[in-house]
C-alpha atoms as a PDB file:
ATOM      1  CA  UNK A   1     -52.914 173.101  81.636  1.00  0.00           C
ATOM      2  CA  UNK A   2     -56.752 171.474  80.769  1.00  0.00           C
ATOM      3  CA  UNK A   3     -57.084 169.101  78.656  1.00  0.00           C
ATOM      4  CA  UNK A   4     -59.521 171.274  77.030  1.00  0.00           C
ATOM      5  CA  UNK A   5     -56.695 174.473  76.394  1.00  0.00           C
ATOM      6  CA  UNK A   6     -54.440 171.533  74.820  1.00  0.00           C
ATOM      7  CA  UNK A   7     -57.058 170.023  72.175  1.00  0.00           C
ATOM      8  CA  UNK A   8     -58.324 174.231  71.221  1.00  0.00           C
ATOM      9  CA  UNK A   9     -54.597 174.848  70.718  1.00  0.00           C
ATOM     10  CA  UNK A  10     -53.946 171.802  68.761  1.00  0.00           C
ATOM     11  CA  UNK A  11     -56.863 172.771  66.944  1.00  0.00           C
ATOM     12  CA  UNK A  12     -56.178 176.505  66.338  1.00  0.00           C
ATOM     13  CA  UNK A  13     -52.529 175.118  64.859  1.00  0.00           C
ATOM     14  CA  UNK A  14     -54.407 172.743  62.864  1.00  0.00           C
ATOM     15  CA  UNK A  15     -56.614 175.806  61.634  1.00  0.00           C
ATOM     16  CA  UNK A  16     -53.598 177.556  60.953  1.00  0.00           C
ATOM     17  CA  UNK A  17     -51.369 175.152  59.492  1.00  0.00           C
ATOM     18  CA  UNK A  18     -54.770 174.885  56.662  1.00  0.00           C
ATOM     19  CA  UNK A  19     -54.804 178.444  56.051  1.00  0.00           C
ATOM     20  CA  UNK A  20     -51.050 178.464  54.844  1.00  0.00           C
ATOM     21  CA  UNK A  21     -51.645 176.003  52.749  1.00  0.00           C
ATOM     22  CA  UNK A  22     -54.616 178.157  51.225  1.00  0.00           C
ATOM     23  CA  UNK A  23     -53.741 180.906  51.578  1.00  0.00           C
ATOM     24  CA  UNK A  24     -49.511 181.443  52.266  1.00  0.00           C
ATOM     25  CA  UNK A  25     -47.946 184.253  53.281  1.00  0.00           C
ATOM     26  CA  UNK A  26     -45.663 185.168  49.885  1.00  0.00           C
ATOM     27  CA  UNK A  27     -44.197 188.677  49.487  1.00  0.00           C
ATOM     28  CA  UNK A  28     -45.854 191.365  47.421  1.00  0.00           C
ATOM     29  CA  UNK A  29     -44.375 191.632  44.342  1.00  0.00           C
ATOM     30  CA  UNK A  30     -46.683 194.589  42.151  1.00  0.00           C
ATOM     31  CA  UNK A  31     -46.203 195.042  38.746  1.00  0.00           C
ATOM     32  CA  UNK A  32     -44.124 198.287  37.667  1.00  0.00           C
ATOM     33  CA  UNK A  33     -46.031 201.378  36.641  1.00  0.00           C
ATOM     34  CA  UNK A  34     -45.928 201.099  33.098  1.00  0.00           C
ATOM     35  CA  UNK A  35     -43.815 197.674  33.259  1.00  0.00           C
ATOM     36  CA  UNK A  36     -41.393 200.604  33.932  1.00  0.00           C
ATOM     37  CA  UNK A  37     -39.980 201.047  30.148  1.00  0.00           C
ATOM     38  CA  UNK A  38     -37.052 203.379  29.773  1.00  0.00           C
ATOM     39  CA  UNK A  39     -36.328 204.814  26.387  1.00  0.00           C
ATOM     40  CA  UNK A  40     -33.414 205.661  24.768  1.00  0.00           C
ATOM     41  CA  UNK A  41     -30.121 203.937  23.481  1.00  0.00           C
ATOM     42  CA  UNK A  42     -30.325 201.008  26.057  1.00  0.00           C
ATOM     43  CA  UNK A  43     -34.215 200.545  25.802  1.00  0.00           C
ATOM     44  CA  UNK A  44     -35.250 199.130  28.873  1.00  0.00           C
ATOM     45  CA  UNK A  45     -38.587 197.326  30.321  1.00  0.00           C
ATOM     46  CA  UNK A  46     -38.964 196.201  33.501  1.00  0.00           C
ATOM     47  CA  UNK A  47     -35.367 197.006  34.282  1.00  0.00           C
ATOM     48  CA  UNK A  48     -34.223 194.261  31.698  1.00  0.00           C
ATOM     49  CA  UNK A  49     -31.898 196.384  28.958  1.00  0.00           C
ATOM     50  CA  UNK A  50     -32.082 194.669  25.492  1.00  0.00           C
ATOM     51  CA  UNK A  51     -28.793 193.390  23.897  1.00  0.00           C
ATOM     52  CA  UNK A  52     -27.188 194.159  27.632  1.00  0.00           C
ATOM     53  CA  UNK A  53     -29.282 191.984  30.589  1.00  0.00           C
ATOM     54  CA  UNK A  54     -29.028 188.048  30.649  1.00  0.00           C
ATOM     55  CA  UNK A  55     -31.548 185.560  31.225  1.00  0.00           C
ATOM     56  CA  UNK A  56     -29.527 185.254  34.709  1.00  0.00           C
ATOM     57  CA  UNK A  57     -30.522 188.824  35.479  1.00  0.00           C
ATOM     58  CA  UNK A  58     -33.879 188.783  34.105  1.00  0.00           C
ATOM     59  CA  UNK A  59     -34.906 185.868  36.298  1.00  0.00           C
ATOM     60  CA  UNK A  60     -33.798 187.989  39.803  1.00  0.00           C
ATOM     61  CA  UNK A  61     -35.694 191.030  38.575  1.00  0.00           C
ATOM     62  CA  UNK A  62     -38.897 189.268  37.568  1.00  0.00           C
ATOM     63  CA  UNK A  63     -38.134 186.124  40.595  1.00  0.00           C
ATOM     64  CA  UNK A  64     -39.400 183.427  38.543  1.00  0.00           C
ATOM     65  CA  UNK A  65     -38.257 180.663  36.856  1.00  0.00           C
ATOM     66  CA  UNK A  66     -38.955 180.547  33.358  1.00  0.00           C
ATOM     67  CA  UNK A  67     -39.491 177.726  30.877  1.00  0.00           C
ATOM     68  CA  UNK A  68     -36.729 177.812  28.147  1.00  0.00           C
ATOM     69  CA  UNK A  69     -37.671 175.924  24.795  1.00  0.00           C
ATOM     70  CA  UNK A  70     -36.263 176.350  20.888  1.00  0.00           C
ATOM     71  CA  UNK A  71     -38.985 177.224  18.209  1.00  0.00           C
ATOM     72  CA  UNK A  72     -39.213 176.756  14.669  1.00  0.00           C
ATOM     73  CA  UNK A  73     -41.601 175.370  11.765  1.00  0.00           C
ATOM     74  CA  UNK A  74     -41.744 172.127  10.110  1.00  0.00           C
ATOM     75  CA  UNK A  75     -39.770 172.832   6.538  1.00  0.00           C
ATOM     76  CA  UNK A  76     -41.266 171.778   3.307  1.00  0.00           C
ATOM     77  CA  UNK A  77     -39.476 170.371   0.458  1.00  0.00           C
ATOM     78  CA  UNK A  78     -37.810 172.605  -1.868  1.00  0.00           C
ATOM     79  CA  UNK A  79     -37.923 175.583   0.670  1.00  0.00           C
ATOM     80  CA  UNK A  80     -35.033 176.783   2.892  1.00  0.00           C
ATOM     81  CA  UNK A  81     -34.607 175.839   6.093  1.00  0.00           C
ATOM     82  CA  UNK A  82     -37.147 177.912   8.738  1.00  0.00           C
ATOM     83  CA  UNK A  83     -36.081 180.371  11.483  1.00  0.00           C
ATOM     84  CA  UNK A  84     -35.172 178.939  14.836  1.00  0.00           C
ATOM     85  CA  UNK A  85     -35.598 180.956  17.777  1.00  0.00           C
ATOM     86  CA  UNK A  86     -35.140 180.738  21.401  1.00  0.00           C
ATOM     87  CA  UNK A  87     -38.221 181.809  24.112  1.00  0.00           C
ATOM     88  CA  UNK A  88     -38.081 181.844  27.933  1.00  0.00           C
ATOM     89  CA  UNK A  89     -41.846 182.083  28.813  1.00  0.00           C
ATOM     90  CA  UNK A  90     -42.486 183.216  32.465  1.00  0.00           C
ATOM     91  CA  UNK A  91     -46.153 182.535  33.893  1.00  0.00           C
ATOM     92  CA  UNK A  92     -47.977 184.164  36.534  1.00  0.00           C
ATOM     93  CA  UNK A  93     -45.388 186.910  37.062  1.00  0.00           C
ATOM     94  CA  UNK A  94     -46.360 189.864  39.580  1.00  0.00           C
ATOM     95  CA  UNK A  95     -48.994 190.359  41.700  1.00  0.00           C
ATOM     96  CA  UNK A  96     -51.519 190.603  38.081  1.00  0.00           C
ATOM     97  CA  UNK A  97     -50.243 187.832  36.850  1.00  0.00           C
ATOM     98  CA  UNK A  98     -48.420 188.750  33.383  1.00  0.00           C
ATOM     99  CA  UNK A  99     -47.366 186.346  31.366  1.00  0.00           C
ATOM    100  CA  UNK A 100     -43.665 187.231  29.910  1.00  0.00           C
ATOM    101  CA  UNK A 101     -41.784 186.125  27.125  1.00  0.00           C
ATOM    102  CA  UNK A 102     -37.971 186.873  26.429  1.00  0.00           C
ATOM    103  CA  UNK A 103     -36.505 186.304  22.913  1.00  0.00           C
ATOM    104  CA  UNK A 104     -32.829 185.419  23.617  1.00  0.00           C
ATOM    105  CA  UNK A 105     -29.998 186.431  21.685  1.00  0.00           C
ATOM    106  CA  UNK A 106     -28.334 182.739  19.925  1.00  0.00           C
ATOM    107  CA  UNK A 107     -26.014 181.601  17.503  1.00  0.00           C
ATOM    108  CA  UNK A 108     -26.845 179.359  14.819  1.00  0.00           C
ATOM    109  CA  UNK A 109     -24.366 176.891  15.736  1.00  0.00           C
ATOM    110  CA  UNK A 110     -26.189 176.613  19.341  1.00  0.00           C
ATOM    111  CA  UNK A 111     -29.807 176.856  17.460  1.00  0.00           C
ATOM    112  CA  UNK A 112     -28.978 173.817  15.711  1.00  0.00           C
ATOM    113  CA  UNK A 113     -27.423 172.162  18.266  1.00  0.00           C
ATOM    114  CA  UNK A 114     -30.583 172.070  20.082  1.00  0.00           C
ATOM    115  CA  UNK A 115     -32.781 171.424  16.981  1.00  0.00           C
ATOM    116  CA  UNK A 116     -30.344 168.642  16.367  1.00  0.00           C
ATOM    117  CA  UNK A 117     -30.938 166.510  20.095  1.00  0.00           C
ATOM    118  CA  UNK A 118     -34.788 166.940  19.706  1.00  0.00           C
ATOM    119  CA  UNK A 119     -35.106 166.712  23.213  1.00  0.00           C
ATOM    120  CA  UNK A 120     -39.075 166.580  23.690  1.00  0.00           C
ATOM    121  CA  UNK A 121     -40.248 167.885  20.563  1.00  0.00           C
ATOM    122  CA  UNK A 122     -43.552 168.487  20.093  1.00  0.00           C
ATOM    123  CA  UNK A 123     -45.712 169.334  16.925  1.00  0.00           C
ATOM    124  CA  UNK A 124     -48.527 171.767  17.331  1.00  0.00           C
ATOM    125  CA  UNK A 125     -51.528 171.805  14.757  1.00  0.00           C
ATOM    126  CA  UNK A 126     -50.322 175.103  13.100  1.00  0.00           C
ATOM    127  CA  UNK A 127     -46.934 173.436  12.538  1.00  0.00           C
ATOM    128  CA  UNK A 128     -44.740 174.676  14.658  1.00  0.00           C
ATOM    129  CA  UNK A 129     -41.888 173.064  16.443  1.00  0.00           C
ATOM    130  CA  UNK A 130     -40.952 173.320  20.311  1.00  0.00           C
ATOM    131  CA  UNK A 131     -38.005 171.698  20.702  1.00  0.00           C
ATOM    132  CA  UNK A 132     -36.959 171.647  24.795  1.00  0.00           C
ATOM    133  CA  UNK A 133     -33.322 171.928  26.370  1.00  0.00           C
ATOM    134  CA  UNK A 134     -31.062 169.528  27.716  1.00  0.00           C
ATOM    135  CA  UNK A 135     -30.376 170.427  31.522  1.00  0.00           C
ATOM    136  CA  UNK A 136     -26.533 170.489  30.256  1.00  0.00           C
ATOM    137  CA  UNK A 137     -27.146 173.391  28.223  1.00  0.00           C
ATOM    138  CA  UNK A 138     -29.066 175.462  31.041  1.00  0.00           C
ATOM    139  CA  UNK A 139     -25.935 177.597  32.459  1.00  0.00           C
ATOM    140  CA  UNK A 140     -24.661 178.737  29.028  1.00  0.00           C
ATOM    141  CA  UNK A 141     -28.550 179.898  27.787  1.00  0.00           C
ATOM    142  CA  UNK A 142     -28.309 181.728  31.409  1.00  0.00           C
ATOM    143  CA  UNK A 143     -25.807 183.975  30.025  1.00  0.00           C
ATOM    144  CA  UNK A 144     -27.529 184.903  26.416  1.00  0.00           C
ATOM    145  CA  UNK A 145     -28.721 188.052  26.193  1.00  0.00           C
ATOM    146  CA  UNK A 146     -32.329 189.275  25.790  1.00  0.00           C
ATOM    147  CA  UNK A 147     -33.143 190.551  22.948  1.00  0.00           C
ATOM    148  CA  UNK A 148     -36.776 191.015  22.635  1.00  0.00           C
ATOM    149  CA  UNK A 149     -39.443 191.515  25.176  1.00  0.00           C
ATOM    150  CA  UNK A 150     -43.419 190.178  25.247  1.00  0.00           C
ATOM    151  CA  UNK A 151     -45.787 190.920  27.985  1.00  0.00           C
ATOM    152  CA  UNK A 152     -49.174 189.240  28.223  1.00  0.00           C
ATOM    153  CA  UNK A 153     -51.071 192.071  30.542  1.00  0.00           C
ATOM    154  CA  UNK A 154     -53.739 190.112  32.532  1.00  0.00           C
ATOM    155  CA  UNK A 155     -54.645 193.750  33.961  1.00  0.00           C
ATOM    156  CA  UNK A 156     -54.608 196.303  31.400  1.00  0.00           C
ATOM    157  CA  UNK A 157     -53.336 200.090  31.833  1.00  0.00           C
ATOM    158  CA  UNK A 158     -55.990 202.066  30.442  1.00  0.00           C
ATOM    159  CA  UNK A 159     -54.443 203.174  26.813  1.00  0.00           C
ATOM    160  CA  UNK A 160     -55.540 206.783  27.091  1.00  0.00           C
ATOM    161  CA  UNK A 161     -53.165 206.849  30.470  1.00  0.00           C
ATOM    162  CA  UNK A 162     -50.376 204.838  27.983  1.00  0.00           C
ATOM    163  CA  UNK A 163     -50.745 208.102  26.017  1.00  0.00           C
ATOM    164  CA  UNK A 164     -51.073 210.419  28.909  1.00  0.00           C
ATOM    165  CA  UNK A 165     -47.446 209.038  29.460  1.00  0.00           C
ATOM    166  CA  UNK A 166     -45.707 208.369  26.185  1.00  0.00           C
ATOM    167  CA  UNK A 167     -47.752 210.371  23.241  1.00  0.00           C
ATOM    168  CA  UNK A 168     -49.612 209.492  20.565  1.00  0.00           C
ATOM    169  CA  UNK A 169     -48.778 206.457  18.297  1.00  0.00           C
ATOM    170  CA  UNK A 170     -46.784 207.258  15.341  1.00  0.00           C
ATOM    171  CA  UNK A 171     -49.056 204.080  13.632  1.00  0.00           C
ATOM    172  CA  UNK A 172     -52.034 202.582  13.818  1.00  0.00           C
ATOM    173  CA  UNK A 173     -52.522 199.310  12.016  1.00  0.00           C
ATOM    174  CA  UNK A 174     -55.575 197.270  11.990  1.00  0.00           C
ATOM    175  CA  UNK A 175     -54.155 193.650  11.023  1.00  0.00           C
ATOM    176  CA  UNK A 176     -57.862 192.306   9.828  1.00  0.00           C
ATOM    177  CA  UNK A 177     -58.345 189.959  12.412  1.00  0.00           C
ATOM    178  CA  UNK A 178     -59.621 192.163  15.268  1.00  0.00           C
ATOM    179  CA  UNK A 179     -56.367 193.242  16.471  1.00  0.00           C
ATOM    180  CA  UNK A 180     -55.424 197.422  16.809  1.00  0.00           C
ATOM    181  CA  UNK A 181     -51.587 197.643  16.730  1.00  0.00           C
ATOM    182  CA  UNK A 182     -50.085 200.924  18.648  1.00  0.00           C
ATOM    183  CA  UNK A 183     -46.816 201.193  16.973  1.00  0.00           C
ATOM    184  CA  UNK A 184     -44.049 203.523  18.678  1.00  0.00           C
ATOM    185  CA  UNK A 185     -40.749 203.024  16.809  1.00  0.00           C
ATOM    186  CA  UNK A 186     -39.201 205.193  19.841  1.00  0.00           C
ATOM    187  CA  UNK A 187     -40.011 202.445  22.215  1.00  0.00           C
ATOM    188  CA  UNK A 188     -39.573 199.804  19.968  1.00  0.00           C
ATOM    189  CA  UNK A 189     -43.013 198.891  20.996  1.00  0.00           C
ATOM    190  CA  UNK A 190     -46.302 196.578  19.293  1.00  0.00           C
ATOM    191  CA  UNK A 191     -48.906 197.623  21.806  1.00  0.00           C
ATOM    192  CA  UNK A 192     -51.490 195.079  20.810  1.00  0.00           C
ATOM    193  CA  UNK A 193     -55.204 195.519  21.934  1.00  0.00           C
ATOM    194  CA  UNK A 194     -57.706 192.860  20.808  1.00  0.00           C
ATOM    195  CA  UNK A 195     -61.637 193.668  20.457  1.00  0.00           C
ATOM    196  CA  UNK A 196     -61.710 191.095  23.064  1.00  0.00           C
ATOM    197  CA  UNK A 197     -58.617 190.060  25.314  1.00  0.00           C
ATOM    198  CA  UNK A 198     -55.097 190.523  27.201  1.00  0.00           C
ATOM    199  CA  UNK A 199     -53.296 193.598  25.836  1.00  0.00           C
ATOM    200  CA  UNK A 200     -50.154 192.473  24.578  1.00  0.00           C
ATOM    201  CA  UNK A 201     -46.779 194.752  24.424  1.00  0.00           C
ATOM    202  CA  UNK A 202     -44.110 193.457  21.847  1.00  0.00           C
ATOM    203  CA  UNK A 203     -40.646 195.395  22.703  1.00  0.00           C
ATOM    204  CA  UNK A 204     -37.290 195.375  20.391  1.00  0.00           C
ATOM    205  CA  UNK A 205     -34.651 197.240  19.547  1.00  0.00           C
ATOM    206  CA  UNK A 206     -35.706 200.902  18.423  1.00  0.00           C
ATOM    207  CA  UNK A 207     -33.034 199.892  15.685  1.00  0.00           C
ATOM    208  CA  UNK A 208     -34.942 196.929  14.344  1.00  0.00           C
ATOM    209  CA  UNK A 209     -38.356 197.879  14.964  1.00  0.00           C
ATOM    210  CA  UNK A 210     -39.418 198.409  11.042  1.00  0.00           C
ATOM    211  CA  UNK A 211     -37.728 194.850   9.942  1.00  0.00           C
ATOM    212  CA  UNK A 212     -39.093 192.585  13.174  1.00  0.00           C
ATOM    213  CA  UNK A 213     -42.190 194.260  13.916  1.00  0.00           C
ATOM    214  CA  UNK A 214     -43.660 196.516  11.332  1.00  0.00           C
ATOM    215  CA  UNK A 215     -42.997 195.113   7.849  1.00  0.00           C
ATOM    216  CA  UNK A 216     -44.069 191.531   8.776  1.00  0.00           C
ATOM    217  CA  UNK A 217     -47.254 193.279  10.297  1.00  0.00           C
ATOM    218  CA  UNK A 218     -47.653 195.242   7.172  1.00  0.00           C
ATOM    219  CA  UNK A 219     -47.530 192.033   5.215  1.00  0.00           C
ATOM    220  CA  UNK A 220     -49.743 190.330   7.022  1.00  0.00           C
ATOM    221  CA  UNK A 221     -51.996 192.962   6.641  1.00  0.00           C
ATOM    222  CA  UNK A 222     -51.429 193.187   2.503  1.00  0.00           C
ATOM    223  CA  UNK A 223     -52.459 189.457   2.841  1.00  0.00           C
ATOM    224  CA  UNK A 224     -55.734 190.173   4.332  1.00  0.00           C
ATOM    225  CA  UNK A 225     -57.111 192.313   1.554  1.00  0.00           C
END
């Protein structure tokens, strides 16, 4: 072989060694049609069931590794202590690039547990608390189970093909800051569209829907006028 064949191949693997980097070759992974949400008892979106699928689970159907943090709001004197809640926030998830976030399902003793070791709090402007977990902890939150569901759409379904598919609204609530709420208590769904932004899709329990979704939305809304 040339000495010339042996410097183009060396460049050609050069060329292509760049373009992996670049660009690699991952699998396809495409976003379900209509983040695939089956109603009835088990509600279930993107083939995570509420009350019954595990973080474990969730991460192999969405294959990505979320970030797992406790959140809660500084108290005040004289009031009772705030809620505590834990979040596993996915980024970049699917082809679009959603943006996920599962509410797991935690006892107060674990809650405070976790509020109690601090372990890199941090203390955002608005006052809230994220308070992250100790590596020790990891395999138990694996096994809580979900038990809400947020996607951050970074490509929108068109709403009038949302409706095409699942009806009309039973609500529409204008919370004063922009923001049209879709509610459908069947689906135990927020479908949020801003006058300007990512569509947003709150999911709970059917069974829950008018104390975790709608009355706090309603309030907020009473607060605005």
């Amino acid at each position: 072989m040339s000495t010339k064949w042996v410097y183009r191949i060396i460049a050609g693997l050069a060329i292509a060694a760049a373009l992996y980097i670049l660009f690699p070759n991952t699998e396809p992974n495409p976003r379900p049609t209509f983040w695939n949400i089956q109603a009835g008892d088990n509600l279930s979106v993107l083939d995570i069931s509420l009350h019954n699928s595990s973080l474990e689970q969730a991460i192999k159907i969405l294959k990505a590794h979320p970030d797992i943090a406790l959140f809660t709001t500084q108290q005040k004197k004289g009031e009772p202590e705030p809620d505590m809640h834990l979040e596993a926030y996915f980024d970049d998830v699917f082809d679009d690039g959603d943006k996920i976030i599962l509410g797991l399902e935690a006892d107060s003793d674990l809650l405070h547990h976790i509020k109690k070791e601090a372990y890199h709090p941090e203390i955002f402007p608005n006052h809230v608390i994220r308070v992250g977990i100790q590596e020790r902890l990891i395999p138990d939150i694996l096994k809580l189970p979900i038990r809400s569901i947020t996607i951050v759409a970074e490509r929108s379904i068109m709403f009038e093909d949302f409706k095409a598919k699942y009806g009309e609204p039973n609500k529409l609530v204008d919370d004063g800051q922009g923001n049209a709420h879709f509610l459908y208590p069947a689906l135990g769904l927020d479908l949020i569209q801003p006058a300007g932004g990512e569509q947003v899709l709150q999911f709970v329990s059917p069974e829950t829907f008018a104390q975790e979704l709608l009355e706090p939305l309603l309030k907020t809304q009473h607060k605005d006028k």
